[in-house]
Protein backbone atom coordinates (compact mmCIF):
# COMPACT_ATOMS: atom_id res chain seq x y z
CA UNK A 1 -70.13 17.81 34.02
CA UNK A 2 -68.29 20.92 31.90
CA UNK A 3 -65.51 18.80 30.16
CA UNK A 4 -64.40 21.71 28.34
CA UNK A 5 -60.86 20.91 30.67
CA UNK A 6 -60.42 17.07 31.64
CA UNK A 7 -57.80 14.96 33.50
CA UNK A 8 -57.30 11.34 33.12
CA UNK A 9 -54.76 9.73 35.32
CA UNK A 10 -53.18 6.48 33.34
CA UNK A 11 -50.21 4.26 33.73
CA UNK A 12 -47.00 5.23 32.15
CA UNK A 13 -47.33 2.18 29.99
CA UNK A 14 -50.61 3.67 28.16
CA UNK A 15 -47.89 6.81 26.56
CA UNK A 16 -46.62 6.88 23.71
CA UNK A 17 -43.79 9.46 22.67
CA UNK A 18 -42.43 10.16 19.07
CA UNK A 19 -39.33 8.92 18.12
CA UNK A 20 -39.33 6.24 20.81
CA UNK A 21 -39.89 2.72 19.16
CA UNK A 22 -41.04 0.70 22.06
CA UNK A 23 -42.42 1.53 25.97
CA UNK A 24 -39.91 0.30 27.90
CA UNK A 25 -37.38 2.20 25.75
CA UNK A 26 -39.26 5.53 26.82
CA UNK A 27 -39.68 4.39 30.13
CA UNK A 28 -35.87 3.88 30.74
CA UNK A 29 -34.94 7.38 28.78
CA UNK A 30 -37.35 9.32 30.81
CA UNK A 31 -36.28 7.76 33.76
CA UNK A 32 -32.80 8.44 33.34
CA UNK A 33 -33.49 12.34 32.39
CA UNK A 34 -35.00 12.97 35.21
CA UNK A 35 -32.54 11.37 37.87
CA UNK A 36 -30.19 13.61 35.82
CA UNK A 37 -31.83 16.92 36.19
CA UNK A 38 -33.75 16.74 39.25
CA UNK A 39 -34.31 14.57 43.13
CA UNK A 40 -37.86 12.70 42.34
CA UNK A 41 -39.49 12.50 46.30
CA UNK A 42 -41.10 8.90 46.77
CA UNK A 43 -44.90 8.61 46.07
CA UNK A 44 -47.16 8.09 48.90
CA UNK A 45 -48.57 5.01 49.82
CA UNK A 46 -51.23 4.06 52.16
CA UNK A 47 -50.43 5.21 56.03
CA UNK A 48 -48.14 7.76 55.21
CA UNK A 49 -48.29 10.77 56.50
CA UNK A 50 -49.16 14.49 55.14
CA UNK A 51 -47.85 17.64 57.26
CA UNK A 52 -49.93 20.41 57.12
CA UNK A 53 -48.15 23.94 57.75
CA UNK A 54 -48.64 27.59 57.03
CA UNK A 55 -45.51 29.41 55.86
CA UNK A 56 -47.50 32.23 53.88
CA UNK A 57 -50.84 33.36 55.15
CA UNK A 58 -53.01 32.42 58.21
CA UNK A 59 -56.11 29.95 58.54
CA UNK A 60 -57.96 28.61 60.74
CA UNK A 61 -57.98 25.02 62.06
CA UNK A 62 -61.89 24.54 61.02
CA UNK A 63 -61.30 25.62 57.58
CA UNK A 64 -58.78 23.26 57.13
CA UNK A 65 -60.40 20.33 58.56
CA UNK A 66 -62.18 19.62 55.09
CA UNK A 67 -59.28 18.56 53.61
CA UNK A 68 -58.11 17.01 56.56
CA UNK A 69 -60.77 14.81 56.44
CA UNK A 70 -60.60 13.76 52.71
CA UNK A 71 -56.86 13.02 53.01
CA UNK A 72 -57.87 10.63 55.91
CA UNK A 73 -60.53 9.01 53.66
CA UNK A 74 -57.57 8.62 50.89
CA UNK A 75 -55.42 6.04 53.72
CA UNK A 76 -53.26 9.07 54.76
CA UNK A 77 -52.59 10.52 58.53
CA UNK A 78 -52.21 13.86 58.72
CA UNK A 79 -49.93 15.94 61.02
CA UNK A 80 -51.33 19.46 61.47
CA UNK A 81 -49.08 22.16 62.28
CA UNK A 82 -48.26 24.30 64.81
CA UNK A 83 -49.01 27.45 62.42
CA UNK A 84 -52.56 26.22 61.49
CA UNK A 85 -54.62 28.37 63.84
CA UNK A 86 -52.10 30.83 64.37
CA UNK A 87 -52.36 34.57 63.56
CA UNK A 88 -49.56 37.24 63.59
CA UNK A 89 -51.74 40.10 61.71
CA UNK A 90 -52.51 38.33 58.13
CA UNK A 91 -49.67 36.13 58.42
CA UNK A 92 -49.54 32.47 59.93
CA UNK A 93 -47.70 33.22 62.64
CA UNK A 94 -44.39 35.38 63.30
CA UNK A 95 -41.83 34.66 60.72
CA UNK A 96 -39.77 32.74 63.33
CA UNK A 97 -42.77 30.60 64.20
CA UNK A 98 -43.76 29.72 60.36
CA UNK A 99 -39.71 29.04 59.76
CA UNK A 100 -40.00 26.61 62.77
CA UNK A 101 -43.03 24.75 61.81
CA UNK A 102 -42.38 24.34 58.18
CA UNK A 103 -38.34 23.25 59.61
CA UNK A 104 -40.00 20.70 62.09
CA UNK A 105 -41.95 19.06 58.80
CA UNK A 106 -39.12 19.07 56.53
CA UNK A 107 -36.85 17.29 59.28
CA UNK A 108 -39.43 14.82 60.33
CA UNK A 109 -38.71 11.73 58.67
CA UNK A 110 -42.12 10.75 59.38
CA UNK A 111 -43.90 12.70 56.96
CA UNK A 112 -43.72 12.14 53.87
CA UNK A 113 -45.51 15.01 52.19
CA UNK A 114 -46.40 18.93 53.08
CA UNK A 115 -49.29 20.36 51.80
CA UNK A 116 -49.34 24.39 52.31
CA UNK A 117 -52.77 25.31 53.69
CA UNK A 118 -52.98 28.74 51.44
CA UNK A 119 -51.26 31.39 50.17
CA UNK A 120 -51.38 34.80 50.48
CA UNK A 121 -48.16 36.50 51.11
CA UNK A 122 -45.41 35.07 53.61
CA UNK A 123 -43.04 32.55 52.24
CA UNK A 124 -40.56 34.95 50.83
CA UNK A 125 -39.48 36.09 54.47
CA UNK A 126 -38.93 32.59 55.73
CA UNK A 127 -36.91 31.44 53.12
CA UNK A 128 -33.65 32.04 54.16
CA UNK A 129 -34.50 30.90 57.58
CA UNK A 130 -34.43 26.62 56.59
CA UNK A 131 -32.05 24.70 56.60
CA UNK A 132 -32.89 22.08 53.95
CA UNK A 133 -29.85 19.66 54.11
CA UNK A 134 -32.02 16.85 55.66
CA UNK A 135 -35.06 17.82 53.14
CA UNK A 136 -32.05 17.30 50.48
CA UNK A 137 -30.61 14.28 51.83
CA UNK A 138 -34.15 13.19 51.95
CA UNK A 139 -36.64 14.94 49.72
CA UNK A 140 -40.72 14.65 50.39
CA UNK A 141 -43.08 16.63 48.47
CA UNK A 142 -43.66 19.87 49.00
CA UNK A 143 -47.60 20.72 47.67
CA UNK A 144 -49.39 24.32 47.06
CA UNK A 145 -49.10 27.48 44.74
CA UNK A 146 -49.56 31.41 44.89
CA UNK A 147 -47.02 32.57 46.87
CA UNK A 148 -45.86 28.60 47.67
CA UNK A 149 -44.32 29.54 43.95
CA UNK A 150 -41.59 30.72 46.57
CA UNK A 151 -40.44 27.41 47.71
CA UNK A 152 -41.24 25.29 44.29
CA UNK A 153 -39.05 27.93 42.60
CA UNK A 154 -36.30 27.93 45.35
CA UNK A 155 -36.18 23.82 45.17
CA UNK A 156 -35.93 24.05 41.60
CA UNK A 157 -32.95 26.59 41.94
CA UNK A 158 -30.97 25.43 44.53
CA UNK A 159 -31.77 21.62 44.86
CA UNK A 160 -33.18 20.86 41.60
CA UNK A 161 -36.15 18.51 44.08
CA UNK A 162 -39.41 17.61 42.58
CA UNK A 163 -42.39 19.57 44.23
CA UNK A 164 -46.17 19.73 43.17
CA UNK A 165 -47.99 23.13 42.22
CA UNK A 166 -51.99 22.49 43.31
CA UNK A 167 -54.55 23.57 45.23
CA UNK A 168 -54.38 24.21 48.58
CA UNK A 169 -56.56 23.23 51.80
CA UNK A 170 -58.48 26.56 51.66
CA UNK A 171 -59.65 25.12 48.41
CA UNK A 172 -61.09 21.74 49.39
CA UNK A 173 -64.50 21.89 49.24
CA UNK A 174 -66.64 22.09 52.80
CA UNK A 175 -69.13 19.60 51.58
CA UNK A 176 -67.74 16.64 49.40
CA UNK A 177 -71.03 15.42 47.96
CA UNK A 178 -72.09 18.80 46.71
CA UNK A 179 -68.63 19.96 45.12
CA UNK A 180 -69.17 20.76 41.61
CA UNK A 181 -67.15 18.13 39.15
CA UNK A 182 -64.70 20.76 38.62
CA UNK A 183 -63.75 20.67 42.69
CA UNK A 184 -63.67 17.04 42.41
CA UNK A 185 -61.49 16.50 39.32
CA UNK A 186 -58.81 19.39 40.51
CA UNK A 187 -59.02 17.91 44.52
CA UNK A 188 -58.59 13.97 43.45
CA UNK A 189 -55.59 15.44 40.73
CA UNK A 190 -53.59 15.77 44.25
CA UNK A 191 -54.02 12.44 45.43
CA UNK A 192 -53.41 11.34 42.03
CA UNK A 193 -49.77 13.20 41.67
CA UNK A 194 -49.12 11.60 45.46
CA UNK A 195 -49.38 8.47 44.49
CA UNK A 196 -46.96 8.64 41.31
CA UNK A 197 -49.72 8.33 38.92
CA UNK A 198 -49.40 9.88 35.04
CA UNK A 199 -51.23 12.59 34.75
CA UNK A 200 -53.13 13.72 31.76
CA UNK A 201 -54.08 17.48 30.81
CA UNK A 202 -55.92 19.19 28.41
CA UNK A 203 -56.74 22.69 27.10
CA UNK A 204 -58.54 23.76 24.12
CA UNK A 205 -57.57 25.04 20.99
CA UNK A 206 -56.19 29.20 21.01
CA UNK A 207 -55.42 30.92 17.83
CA UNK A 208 -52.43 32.12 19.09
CA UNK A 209 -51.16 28.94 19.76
CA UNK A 210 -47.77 27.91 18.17
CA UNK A 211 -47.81 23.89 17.46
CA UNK A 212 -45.80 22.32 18.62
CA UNK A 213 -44.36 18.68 20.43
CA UNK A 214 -41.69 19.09 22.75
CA UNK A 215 -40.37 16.78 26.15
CA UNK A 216 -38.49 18.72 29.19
CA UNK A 217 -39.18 19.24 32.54
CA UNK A 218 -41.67 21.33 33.90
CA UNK A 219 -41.35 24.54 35.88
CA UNK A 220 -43.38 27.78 36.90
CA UNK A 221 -45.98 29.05 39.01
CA UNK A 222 -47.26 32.67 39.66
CA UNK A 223 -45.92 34.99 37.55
CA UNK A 224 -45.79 38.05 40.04
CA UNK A 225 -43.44 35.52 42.52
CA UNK A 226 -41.19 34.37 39.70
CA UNK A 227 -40.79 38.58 39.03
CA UNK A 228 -39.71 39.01 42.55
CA UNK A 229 -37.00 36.31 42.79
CA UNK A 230 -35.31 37.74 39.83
CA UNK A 231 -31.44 38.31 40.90
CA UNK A 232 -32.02 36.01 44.02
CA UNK A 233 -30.53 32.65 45.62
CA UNK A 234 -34.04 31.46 44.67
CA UNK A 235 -34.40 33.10 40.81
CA UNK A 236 -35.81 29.79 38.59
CA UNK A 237 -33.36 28.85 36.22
CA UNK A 238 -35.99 28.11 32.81
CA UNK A 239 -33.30 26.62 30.14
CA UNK A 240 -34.09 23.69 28.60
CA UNK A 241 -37.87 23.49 30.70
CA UNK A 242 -41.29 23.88 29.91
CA UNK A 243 -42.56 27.14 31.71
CA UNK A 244 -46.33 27.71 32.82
CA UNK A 245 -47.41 30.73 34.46
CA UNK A 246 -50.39 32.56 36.08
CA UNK A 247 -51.90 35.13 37.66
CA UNK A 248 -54.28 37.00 39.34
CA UNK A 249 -55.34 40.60 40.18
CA UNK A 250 -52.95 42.26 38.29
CA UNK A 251 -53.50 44.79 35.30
CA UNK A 252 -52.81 44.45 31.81
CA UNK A 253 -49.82 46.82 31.93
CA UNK A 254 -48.16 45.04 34.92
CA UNK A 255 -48.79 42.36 33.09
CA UNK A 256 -47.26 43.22 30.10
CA UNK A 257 -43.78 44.93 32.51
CA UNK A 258 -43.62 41.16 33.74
CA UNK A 259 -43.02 39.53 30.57
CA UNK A 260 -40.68 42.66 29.86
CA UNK A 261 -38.80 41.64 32.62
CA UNK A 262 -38.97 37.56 31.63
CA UNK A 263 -38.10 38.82 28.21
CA UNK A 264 -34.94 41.13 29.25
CA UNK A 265 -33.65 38.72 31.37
CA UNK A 266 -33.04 35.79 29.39
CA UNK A 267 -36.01 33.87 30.62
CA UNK A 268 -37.80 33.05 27.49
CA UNK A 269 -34.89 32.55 25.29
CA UNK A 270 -33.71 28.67 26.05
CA UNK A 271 -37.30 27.48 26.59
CA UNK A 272 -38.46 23.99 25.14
CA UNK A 273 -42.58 25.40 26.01
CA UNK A 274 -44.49 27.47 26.85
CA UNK A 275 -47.69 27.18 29.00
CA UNK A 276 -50.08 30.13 29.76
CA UNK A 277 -52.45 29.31 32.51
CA UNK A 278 -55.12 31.61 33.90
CA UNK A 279 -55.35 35.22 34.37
CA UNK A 280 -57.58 37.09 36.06
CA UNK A 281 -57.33 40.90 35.37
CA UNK A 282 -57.68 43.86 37.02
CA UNK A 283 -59.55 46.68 35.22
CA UNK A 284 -57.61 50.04 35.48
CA UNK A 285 -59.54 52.98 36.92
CA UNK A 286 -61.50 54.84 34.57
CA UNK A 287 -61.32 52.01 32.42
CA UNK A 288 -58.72 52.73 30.33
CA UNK A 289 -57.59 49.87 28.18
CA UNK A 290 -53.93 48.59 27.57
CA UNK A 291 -54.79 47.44 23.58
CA UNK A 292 -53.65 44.30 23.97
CA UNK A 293 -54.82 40.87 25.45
CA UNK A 294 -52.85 38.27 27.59
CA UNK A 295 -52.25 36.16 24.26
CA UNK A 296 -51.36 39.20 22.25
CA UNK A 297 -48.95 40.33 25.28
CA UNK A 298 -47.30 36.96 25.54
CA UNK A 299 -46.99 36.30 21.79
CA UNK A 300 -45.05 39.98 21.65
CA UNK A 301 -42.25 38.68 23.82
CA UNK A 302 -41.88 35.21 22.17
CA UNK A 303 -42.31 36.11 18.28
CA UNK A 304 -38.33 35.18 17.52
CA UNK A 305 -38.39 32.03 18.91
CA UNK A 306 -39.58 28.50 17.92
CA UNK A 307 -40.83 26.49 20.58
CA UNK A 308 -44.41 26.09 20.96
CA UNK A 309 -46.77 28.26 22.95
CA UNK A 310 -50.10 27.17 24.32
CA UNK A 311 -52.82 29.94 26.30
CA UNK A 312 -55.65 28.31 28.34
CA UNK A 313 -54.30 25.86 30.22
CA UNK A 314 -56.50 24.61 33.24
CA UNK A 315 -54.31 26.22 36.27
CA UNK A 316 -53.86 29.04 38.16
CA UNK A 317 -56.51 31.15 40.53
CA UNK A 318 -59.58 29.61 39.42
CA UNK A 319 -61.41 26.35 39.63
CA UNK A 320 -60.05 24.29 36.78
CA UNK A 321 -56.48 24.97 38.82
CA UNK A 322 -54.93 21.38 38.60
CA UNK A 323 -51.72 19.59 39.99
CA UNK A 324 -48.85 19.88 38.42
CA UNK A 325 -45.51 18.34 39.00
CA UNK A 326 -42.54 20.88 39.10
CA UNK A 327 -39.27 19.66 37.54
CA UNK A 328 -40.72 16.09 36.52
CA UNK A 329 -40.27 15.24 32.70
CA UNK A 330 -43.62 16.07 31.01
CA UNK A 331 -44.47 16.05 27.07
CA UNK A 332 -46.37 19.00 25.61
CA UNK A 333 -48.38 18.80 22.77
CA UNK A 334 -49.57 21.55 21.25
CA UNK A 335 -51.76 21.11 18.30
CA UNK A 336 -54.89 22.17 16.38
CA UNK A 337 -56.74 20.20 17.88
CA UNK A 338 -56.18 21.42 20.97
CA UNK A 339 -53.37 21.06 23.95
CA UNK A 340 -52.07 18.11 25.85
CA UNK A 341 -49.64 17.74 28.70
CA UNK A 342 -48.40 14.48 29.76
CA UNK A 343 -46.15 13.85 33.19
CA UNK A 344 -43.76 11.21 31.98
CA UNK A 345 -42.20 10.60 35.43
């Protein structure tokens, strides 16, 4: 098994945080920082019931049955959409019918949870078509990433609600007994976020790290999404949070405009973390190269600040691409030894 990344899921009793004397002390402080800042959905317990929708790209019903399947085997019923199946060129369906599916879900009392069954490009023209007063009144957990950056970054804005940044159902693995450990570990990290459960992350050591132990919620997503919400009802507001971002496909130099833009805008200035997930680049044509490297792009737009800054970290477009809960309380560490991030609550 490659345990260069691992997860370990553990109660909240098992963590300890500096400057906090006893558990139950850090148990009630976390508790109440989070009920301050943002709407925590209720965990899922067994029999509940997972809606599965398409609000950004299209898919078809047998590639989602996988993951149907394996959220049966995990106690939970699973609703399937009206989108899944649906084609309207590479989208899920005409806007109106992905706004109407993902609305029926978020009304439903009965489900608890929606998982997003893939990205792709889509969510950004629904957005303004829900109504989310009864999702407010009555928040669930909204699951995905990619373009579902869209609606975690929207919640966080406008709501301040709790949603979960993972893999989607185009990533569950056809065969379960001959997933690689990798599959497994990322796959069972969603089950493990459902059901309230700590979670535990590592990444290894970067030598443009900057050390570092900080607590704050979490926020972020795909960096080419968070771009395109600047200025709008659904822009992420990063003060006081610990941001992770990724990408994929994009070129050094569009790279390095994005963080301009993060940079210009205020974005990095009131951070408590940093987190820089994967990126997978895009070679220019000819190959002309940019002269500098993700780390050396990132550590450009941060040099005058403080807080710490960790590269490497297991998510994004690629396997090691774990769950991650969006405006929960989490406690980066960021040491020589190597990275850690905790979910507190």
């Amino acid at each position: 098994m490659n345990r260069k990344y691992f997860l370990s899921a553990l109660a909240i009793s098992s963590i300890s945080i500096p400057g906090i004397s006893n558990l139950s002390e850090a148990a009630t402080i976390t508790a109440n920082e989070a009920k301050r800042r943002h709407k925590i959905p209720s965990y899922l317990v067994g029999g509940d019931t997972i809606g599965i929708t398409c609000p950004a790209g299209a898919i078809t019903l047998e590639e989602v049955l996988p993951s149907i399947q394996l959220m049966e085997s995990w106690g939970y019923k699973v609703k399937i959409g009206k989108t899944v199946g649906a084609h309207y060129f590479t989208l899920g369906g005409t806007d109106e019918e992905r706004a109407m599916d993902l609305q029926e879900m978020l009304d439903n009392p009965d489900i608890k949870a929606i998982m997003c069954a893939r990205g792709g490009y889509g969510a950004v023209r629904i957005i303004d078509l829900i109504d989310f007063k009864r999702f407010e009144a009555h928040p669930k957990w909204i699951i995905g990433f990619s373009d579902i950056t869209v609606l975690h970054a929207h919640l966080d804005r406008k709501f301040k609600i709790a949603s979960i940044h993972s893999k989607m159902c185009n990533s569950f693995p056809s065969d379960w007994t001959k997933a690689e450990p990798i599959q497994i570990e990322t796959i069972l990290s969603i089950r493990q976020a459902l059901a309230g459960q700590a979670l535990r992350y590592t990444a290894p050591y970067d030598e443009l790290n900057r050390l570092g132990d900080v607590q704050a919620p979490l926020i972020g997503g795909n960096l080419s999404i968070i771009e395109t919400l600047a200025g709008s009802d659904s822009d992420i507001n990063t003060d006081g949070k610990i941001l992770f971002l990724e990408d994929t496909g994009e070129y050094l130099y569009s790279i390095d405009r994005m963080f301009w833009n993060l940079k210009r805008s205020g974005k990095l200035d009131k951070l408590k973390g940093l987190i820089i997930g994967g990126f997978k680049v895009k070679l220019t044509e000819g190959g002309d190269d940019f002269g500098k490297t993700i780390q050396e792009i990132v550590s450009e737009k941060v040099k005058e600040f403080s807080y710490p800054v960790c590269f490497q970290f297991p998510v994004g477009h690629q396997k090691n691409n774990y769950a991650l809960k969006c405006g929960v309380v989490h406690h980066l560490e960021v040491q020589k030894q190597g990275t850690t991030l905790t979910s507190i609550f």
